[in-house]
Protein backbone atom coordinates (compact mmCIF):
# COMPACT_ATOMS: atom_id res chain seq x y z
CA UNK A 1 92.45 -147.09 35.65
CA UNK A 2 92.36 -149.17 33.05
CA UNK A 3 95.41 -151.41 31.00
CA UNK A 4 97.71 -149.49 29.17
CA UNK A 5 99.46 -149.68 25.84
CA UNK A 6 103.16 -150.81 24.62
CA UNK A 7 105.67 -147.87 24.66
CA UNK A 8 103.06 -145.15 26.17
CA UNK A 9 103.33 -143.51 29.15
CA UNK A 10 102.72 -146.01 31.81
CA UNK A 11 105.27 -148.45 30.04
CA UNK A 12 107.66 -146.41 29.43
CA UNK A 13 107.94 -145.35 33.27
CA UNK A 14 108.21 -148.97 33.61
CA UNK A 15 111.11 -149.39 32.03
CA UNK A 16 113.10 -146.89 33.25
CA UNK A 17 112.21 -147.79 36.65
CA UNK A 18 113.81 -151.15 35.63
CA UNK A 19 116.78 -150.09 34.28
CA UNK A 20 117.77 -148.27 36.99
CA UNK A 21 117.11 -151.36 39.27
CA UNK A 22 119.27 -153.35 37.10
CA UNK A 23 122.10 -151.15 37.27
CA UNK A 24 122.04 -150.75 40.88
CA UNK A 25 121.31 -154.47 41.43
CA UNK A 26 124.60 -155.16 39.00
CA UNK A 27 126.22 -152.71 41.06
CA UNK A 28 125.62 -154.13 44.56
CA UNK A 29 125.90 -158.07 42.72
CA UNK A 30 129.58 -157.48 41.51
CA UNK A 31 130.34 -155.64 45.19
CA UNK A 32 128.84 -158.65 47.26
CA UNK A 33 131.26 -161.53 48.63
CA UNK A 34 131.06 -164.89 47.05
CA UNK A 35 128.91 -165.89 50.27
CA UNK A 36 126.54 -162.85 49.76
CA UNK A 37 126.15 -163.59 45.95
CA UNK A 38 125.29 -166.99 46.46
CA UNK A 39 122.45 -165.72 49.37
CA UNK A 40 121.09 -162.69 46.83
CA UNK A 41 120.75 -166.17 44.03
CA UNK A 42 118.70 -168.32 46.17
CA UNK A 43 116.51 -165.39 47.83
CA UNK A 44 115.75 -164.15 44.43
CA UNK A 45 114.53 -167.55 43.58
CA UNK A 46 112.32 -168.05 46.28
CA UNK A 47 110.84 -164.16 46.12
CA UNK A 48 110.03 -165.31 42.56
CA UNK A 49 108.41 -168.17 43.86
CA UNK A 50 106.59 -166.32 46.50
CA UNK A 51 105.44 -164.08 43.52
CA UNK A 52 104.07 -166.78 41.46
CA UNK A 53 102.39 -168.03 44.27
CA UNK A 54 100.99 -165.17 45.29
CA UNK A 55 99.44 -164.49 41.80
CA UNK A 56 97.80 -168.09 41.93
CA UNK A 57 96.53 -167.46 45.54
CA UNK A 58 95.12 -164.05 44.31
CA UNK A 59 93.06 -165.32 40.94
CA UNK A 60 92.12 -167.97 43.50
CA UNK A 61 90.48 -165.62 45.97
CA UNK A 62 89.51 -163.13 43.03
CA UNK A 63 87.90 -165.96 40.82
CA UNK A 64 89.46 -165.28 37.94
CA UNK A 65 91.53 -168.44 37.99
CA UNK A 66 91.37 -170.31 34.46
CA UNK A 67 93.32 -172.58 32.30
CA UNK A 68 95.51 -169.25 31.58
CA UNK A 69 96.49 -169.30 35.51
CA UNK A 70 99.57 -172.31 35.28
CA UNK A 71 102.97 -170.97 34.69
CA UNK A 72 103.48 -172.21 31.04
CA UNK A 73 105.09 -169.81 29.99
CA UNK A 74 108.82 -169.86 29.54
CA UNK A 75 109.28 -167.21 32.19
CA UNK A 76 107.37 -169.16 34.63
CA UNK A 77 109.73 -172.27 33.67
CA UNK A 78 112.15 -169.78 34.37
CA UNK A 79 111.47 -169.75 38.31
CA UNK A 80 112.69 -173.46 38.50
CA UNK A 81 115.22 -172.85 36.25
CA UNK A 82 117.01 -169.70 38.54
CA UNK A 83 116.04 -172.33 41.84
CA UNK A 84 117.92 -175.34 40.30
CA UNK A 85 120.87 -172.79 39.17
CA UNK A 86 120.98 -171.08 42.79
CA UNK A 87 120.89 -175.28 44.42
CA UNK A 88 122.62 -176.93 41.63
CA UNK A 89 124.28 -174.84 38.97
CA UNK A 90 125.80 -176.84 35.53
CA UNK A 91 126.02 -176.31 32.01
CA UNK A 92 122.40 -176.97 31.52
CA UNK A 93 121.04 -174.76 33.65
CA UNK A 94 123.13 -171.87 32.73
CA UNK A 95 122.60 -172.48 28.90
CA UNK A 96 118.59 -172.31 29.80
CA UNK A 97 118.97 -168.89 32.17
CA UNK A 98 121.07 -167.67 28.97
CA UNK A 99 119.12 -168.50 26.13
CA UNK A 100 115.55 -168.90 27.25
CA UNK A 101 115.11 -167.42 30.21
CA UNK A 102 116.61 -163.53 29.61
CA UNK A 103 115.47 -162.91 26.44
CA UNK A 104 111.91 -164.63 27.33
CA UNK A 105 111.83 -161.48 29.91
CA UNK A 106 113.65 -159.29 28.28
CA UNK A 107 111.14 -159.57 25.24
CA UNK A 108 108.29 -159.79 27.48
CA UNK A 109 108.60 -156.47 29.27
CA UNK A 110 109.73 -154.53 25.70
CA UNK A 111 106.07 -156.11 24.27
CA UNK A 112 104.27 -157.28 27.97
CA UNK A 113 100.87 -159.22 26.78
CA UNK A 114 99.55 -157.99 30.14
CA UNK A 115 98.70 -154.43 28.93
CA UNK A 116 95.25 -155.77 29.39
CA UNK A 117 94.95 -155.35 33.13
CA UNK A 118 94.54 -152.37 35.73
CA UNK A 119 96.99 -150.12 36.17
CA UNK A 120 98.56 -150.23 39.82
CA UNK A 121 96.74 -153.84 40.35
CA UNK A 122 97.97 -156.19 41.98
CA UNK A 123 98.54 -157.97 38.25
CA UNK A 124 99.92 -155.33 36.54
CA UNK A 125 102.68 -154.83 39.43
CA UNK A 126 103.73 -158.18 39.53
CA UNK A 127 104.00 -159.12 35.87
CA UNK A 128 106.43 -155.95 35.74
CA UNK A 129 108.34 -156.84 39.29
CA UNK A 130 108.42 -160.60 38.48
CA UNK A 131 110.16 -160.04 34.87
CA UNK A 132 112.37 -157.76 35.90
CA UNK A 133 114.07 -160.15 38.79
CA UNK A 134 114.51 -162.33 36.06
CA UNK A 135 116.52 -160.22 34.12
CA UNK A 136 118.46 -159.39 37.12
CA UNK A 137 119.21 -162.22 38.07
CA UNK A 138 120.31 -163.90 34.71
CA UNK A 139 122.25 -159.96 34.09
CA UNK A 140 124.05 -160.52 37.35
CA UNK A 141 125.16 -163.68 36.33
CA UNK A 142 126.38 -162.76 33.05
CA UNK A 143 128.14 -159.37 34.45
CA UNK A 144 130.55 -161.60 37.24
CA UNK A 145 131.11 -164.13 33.93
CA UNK A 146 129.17 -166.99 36.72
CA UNK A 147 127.18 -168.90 33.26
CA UNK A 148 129.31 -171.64 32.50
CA UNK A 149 128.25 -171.90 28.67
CA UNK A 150 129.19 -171.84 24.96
CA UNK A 151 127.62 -172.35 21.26
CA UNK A 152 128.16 -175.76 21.59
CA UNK A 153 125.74 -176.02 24.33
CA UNK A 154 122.95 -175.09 22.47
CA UNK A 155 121.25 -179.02 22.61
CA UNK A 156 120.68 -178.16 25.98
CA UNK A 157 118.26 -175.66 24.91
CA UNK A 158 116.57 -177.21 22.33
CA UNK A 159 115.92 -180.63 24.11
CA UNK A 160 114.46 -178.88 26.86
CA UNK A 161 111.79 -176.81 23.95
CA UNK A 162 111.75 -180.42 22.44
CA UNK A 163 110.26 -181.98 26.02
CA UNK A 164 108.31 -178.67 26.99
CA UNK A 165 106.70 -177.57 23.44
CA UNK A 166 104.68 -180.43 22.28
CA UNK A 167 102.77 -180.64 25.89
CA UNK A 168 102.33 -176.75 26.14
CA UNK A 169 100.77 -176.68 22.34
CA UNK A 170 98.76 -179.74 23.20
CA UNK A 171 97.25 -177.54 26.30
CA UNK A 172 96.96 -174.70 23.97
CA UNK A 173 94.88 -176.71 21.51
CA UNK A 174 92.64 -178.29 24.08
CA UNK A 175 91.53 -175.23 26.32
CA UNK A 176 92.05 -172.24 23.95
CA UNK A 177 95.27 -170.89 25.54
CA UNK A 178 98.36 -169.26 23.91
CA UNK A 179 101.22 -170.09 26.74
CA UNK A 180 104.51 -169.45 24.67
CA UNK A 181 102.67 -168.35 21.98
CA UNK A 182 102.99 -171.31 20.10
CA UNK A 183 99.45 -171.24 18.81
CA UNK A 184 99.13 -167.48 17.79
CA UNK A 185 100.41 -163.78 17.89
CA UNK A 186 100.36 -161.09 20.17
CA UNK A 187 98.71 -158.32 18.96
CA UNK A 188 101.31 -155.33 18.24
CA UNK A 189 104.33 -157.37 18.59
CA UNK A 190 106.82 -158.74 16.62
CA UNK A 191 105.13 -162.11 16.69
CA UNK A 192 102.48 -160.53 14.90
CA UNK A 193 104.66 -159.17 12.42
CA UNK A 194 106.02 -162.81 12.02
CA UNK A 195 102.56 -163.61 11.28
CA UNK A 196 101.81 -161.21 9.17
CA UNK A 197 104.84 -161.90 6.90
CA UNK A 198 104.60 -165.93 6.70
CA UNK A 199 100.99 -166.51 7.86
CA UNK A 200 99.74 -168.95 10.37
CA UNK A 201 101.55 -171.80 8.50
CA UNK A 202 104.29 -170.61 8.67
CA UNK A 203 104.40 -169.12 11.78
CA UNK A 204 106.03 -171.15 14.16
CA UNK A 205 108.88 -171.91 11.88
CA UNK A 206 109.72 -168.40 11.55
CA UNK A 207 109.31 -168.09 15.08
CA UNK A 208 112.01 -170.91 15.52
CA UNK A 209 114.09 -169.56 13.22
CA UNK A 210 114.18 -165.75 15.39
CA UNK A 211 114.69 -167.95 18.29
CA UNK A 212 118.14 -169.51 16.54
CA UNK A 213 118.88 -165.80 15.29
CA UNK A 214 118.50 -164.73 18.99
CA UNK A 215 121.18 -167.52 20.06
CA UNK A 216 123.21 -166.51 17.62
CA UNK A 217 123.72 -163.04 18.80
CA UNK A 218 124.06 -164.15 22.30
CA UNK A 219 126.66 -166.46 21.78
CA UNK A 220 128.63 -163.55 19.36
CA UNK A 221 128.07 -161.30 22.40
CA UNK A 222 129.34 -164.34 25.43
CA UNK A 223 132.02 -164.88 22.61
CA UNK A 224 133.66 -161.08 23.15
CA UNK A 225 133.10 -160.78 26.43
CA UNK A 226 135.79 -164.20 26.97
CA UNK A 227 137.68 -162.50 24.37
CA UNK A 228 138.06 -159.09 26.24
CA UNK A 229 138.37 -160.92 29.53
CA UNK A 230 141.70 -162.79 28.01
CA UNK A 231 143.03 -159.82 26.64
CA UNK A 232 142.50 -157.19 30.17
């Protein structure tokens, strides 16, 4: 069968597959003993890093590997990010899980750009499973109040676009790839419709400035959970 298309059949299934994972994941998080939480963290890390490895391995063996196959993308920054958290956790990494890292998935499985390959191959499966851990993960993490972060913490954030960006677009430019999507669109996305409205000049400042919009919210959101949390 071939790819499929955003909000059809196939996708939709998708999501509600996912959603009911998250809500028994979230379930069976907040029930587990500090011990166990920590355990589900760092397994969940490494099955994501089994997952990315098995992707390489399989374009490997498949030829299809190209300068598309590196994980560039902020999701696949997000697999270090969720190990150093599990090994190491601190402000910084919890303002990246927060602020990068779910709504880089989160985004990425309402518009996937992998509607392009087979359905129920090996790539379609794991672009689905491998987003949805991560918004587990960060989710669970949110849910037992475990992300030690604030507005103010925001810096974090944008030093670590400031170091990652400029490389990433400099790949982009050099071997005709698209990782963040700094150089163009997707297709049938919002990003398009960022396009559309400023053009490719203005692209990637509008696309900064959803980003800061998308902080925003997230903080406001953070923000009333402490506040209901003081007042129970």
């Amino acid at each position: 069968m071939d790819g499929f298309s955003i909000f059809d059949s196939v996708h939709i299934m998708w999501l509600i597959i996912i959603a009911v994972f998250l809500v028994f994941s979230l379930y069976f998080y907040h029930c587990f003993s500090y011990e166990r939480q920590d355990l589900f963290l760092k397994s969940a890390f490494w099955l994501l890093l089994f997952l990315e490895v098995a992707k390489q391995i399989y374009l490997l063996v498949t030829d299809q590997y190209s300068y598309w196959s590196p994980p560039l993308h902020l999701c696949g920054f997000g697999i270090f990010i969720i190990g150093w958290h599990a090994y190491f956790p601190n402000r910084t990494t919890a303002t990246l899980l927060y602020t990068l890292t779910l709504p880089g998935a989160a985004i990425a499985l309402l518009f996937p750009g992998w509607t392009i390959d087979p359905v129920g191959g090996f790539l379609h499966f794991h672009s689905f499973i491998f987003h949805a851990l991560l918004v587990v993960v960060v989710a669970a993490l949110i849910l037992e109040k475990q992300l030690a972060t604030n507005f103010t913490d925001i810096w974090r954030s944008v030093l670590f676009l400031l170091i990652t960006v400029p490389p990433v677009y400099v790949y982009n430019a050099h071997f005709h790839t698209n990782f963040m999507f700094l150089n163009r669109p997707v297709k049938g996305t919002p990003l398009q419709w960022l396009n559309d409205a400023f053009g490719a000049t203005g692209y990637l400042a509008s696309l900064a400035g959803v980003i800061i919009c998308i902080w925003i919210v997230l903080y406001i959101l953070l923000a009333l959970q402490k506040r209901r949390h003081i007042t129970e």
